[in-house]
Every structure is written in structure tokens, then in C-alpha cells.
Protein backbone atom coordinates (compact mmCIF):
# COMPACT_ATOMS: atom_id res chain seq x y z
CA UNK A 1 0.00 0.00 0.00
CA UNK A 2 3.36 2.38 0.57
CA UNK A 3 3.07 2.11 -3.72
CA UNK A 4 0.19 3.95 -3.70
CA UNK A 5 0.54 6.77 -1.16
CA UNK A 6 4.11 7.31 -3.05
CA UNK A 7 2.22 7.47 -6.07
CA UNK A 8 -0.28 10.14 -5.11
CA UNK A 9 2.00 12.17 -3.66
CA UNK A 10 4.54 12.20 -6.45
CA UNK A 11 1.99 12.38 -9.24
CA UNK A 12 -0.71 14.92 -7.12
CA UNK A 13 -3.66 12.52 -7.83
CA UNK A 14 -6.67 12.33 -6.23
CA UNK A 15 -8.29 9.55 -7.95
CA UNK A 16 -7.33 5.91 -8.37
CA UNK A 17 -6.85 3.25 -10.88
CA UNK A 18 -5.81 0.37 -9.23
CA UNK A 19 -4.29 -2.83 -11.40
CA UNK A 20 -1.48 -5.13 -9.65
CA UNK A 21 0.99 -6.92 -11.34
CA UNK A 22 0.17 -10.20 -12.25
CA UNK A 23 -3.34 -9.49 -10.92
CA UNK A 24 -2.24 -9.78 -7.19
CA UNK A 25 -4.77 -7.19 -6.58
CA UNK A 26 -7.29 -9.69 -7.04
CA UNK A 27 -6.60 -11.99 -4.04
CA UNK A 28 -9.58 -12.03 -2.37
CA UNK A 29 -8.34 -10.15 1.16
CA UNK A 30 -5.53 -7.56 -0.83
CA UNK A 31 -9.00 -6.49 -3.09
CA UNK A 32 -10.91 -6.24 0.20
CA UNK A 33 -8.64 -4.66 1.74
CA UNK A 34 -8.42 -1.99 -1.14
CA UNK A 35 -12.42 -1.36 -1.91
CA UNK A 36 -11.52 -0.43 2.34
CA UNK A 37 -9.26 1.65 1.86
CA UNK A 38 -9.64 3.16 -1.05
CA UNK A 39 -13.23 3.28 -1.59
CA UNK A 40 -13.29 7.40 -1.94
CA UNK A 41 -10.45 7.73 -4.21
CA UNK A 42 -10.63 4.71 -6.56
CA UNK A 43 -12.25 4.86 -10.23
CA UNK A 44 -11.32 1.84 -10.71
CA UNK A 45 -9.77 -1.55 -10.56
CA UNK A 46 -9.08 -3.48 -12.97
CA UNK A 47 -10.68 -7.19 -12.79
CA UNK A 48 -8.73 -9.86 -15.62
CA UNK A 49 -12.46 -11.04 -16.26
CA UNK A 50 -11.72 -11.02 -19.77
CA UNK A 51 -13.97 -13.18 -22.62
CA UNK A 52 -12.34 -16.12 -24.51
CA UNK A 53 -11.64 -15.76 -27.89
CA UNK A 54 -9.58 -17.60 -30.18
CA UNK A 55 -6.51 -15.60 -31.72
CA UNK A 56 -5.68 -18.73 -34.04
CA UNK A 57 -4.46 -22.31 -34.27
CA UNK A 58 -0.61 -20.81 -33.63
CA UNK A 59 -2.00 -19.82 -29.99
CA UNK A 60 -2.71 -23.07 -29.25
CA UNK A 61 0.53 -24.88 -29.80
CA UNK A 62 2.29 -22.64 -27.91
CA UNK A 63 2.88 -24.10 -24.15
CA UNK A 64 2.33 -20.98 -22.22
CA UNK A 65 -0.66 -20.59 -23.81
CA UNK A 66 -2.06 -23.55 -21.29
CA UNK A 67 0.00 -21.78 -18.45
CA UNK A 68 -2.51 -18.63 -19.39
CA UNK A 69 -5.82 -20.90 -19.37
CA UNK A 70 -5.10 -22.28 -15.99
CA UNK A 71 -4.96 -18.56 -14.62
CA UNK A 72 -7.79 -17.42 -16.92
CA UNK A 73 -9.97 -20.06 -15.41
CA UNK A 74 -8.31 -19.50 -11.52
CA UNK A 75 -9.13 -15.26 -11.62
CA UNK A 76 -12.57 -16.21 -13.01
CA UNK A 77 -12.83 -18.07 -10.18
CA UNK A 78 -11.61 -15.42 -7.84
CA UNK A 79 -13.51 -13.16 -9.30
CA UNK A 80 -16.91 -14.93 -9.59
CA UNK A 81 -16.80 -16.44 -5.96
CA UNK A 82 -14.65 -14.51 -3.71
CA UNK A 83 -14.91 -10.88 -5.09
CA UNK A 84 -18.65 -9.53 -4.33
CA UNK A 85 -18.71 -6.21 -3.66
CA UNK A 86 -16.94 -4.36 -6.63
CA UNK A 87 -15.55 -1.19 -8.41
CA UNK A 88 -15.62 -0.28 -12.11
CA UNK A 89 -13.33 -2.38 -14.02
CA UNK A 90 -13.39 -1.78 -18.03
CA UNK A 91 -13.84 -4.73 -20.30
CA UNK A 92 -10.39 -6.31 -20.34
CA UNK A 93 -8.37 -8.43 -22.74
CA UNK A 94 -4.68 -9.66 -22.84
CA UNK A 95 -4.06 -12.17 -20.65
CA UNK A 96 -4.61 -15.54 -22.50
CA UNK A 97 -1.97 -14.50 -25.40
CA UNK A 98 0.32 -12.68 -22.81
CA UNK A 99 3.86 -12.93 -24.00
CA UNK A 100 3.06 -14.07 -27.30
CA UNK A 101 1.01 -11.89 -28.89
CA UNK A 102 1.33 -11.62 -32.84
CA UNK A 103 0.30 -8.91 -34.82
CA UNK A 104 -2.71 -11.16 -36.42
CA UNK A 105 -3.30 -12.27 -32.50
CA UNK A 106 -3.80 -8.53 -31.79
CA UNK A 107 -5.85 -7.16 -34.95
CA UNK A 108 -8.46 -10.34 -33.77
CA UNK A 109 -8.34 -9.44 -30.34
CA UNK A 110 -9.22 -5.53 -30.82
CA UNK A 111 -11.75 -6.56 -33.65
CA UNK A 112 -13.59 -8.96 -31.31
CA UNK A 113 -13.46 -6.24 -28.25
CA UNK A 114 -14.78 -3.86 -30.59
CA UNK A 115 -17.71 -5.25 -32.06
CA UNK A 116 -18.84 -5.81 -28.15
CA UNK A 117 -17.87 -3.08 -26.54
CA UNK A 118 -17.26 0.85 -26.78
CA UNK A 119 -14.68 0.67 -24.61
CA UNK A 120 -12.11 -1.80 -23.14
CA UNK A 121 -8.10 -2.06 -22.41
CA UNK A 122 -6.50 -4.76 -23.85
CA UNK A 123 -3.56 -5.52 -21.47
CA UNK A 124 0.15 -5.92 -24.15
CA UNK A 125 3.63 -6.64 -22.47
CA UNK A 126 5.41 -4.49 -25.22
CA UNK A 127 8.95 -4.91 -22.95
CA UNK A 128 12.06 -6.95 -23.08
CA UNK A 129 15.13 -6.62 -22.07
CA UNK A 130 18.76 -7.51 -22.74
CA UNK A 131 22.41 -9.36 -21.38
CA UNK A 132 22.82 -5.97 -19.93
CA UNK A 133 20.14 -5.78 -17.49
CA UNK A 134 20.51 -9.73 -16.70
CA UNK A 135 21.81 -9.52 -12.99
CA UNK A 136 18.22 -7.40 -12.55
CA UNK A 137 15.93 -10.22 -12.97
CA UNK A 138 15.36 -13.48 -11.56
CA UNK A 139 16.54 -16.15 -13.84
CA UNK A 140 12.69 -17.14 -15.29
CA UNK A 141 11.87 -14.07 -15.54
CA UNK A 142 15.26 -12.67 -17.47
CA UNK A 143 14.53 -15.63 -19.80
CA UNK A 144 10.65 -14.57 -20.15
CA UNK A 145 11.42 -10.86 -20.39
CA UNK A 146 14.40 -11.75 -23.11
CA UNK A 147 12.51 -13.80 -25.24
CA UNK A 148 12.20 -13.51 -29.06
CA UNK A 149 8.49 -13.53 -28.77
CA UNK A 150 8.43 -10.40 -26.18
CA UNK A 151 10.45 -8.64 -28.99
CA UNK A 152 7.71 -9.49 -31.29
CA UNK A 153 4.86 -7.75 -29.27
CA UNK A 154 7.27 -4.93 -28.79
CA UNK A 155 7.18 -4.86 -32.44
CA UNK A 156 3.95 -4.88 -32.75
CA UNK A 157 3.17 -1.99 -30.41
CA UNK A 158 5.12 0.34 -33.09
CA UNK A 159 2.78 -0.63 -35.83
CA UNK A 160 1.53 2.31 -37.63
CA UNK A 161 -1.89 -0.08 -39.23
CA UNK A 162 -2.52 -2.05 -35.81
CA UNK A 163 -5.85 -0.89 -35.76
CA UNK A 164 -6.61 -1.12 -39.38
């Protein structure tokens, strides 16, 4: 919670929009505990309720693909059991092709979001990193945040016709 008071005191906000990384903010007690806390100041946070859709056969051979079902289907469970009483979280996309997104993955995920909704965030991971920076990570995450793949999403987060 020392993130967030740093964060409105460096950035002067009075308003919230709450999303933790790798959802931890969805635990049942650390999302209580926020909705507490924050009930005045928070917008929003962000639920990973997103809908399935299929982003193409190349998806499906990829292993962490499965790794991303499994925590699809465990935060729709948090969500859907343990978290009642809520605050406005957008319609959300990004998780299931996390790390691997492809352009085509992408251009179907935004079409699909779009012909449902008039607004939503699609969550990218547009980062990676290099030998440089490898003493910063822990080893499976240097070798997640260094992959070829990761470079690929950054790649496609530069496209001029993403959204075309």
C-alpha cells in the first residue's frame, strides 16, 4: 500500500486506478482490503475477467498458452466467488496471449473487443530486455522478459496499421 501513497503524492492525484501486477490485486483479502481503503479515491480496478476468444491455431501450440488458461480459469474463479462487492473495471483483454502476442493475434483481439464493446483495455507486455540488465531479474523471468516472442509484441506496439 506504501506504492500507492508514493504514487499520489509524487503524481498529485486524487483519484485511483488500481491494477497489480500479475493481478495480485485480485486476491480475495488484498481487493478487500483496497475497496476499504480506497473506496473514496478509486475509479477503478481493474478485474482480468476477460472473454475467450480464439486468436488462431498458432496460440494453441504454444505451451504458455495452457500456463494462461489455468490462470484465466483460476481469476474467473476469484472473481466470480470470492470478489462480491466491486468497483468499475473496463472490459479487459490480454491475458490468455500474454507474452506471445502476434500482430494477427492482436488485430483479432481488438476486432472482437470492438464489435462488443465501446470501450475496453486490452492488457500488451510491449517490454524486453537484454544481457545488460541480466543480474536485474530473476533467472525465469530474465529468460521470459528476453525472449524472441516479447520482442515481437514490442514490435507490434510500433505498428503504424494495428488498428486497421
Amino acid at each position: 500500500m506504501n506504492q500507492i501513497q508514493e504514487y499520489k503524492k509524487i503524481f498529485n492525484e486524487e483519484e485511483l486506478m488500481i491494477d497489480g501486477h500479475q493481478h495480485v490485486h485480485v486476491i480475495p483479502w488484498i481487493y478487500k482490503h483496497l475497496i476499504e481503503k480506497y473506496k473514496n479515491e478509486a475509479t477503478e480496478i481493474r478485474l482480468p475477467d476477460e472473454a475467450f476468444f480464439f486468436g488462431g491455431v498458432k496460440g494453441v501450440f504454444n505451451p504458455k498458452f495452457y500456463r494462461n488458461i489455468v490462470a484465466f480459469l483460476l481469476l474467473k474463479l476469484l472473481i466470480r466467488v470470492f470478489i462480491k462487492k466491486t468497483i468499475y473495471s473496463p472490459p479487459f483483454s490480454g491475458m490468455l496471449y500474454s507474452g506471445f502476442y502476434t500482430k494477427e493475434i492482436f488485430k483479432k483481439n481488438f476486432k472482437y473487443l470492438s464489435q462488443k464493446y465501446e470501450t475496453f483495455e486490452i492488457a500488451f507486455h510491449p517490454g524486453y530486455t537484454s544481457e545488460v540488465e541480466k543480474e536485474l531479474f530473476k533467472k525465469e523471468f530474465y529468460k521470459y522478459y528476453s525472449s524472441k516472442k516479447r520482442k515481437v509484441e514490442y514490435k507490434v506496439a510500433l505498428e503504424k496499421d494495428i488498428f486497421i
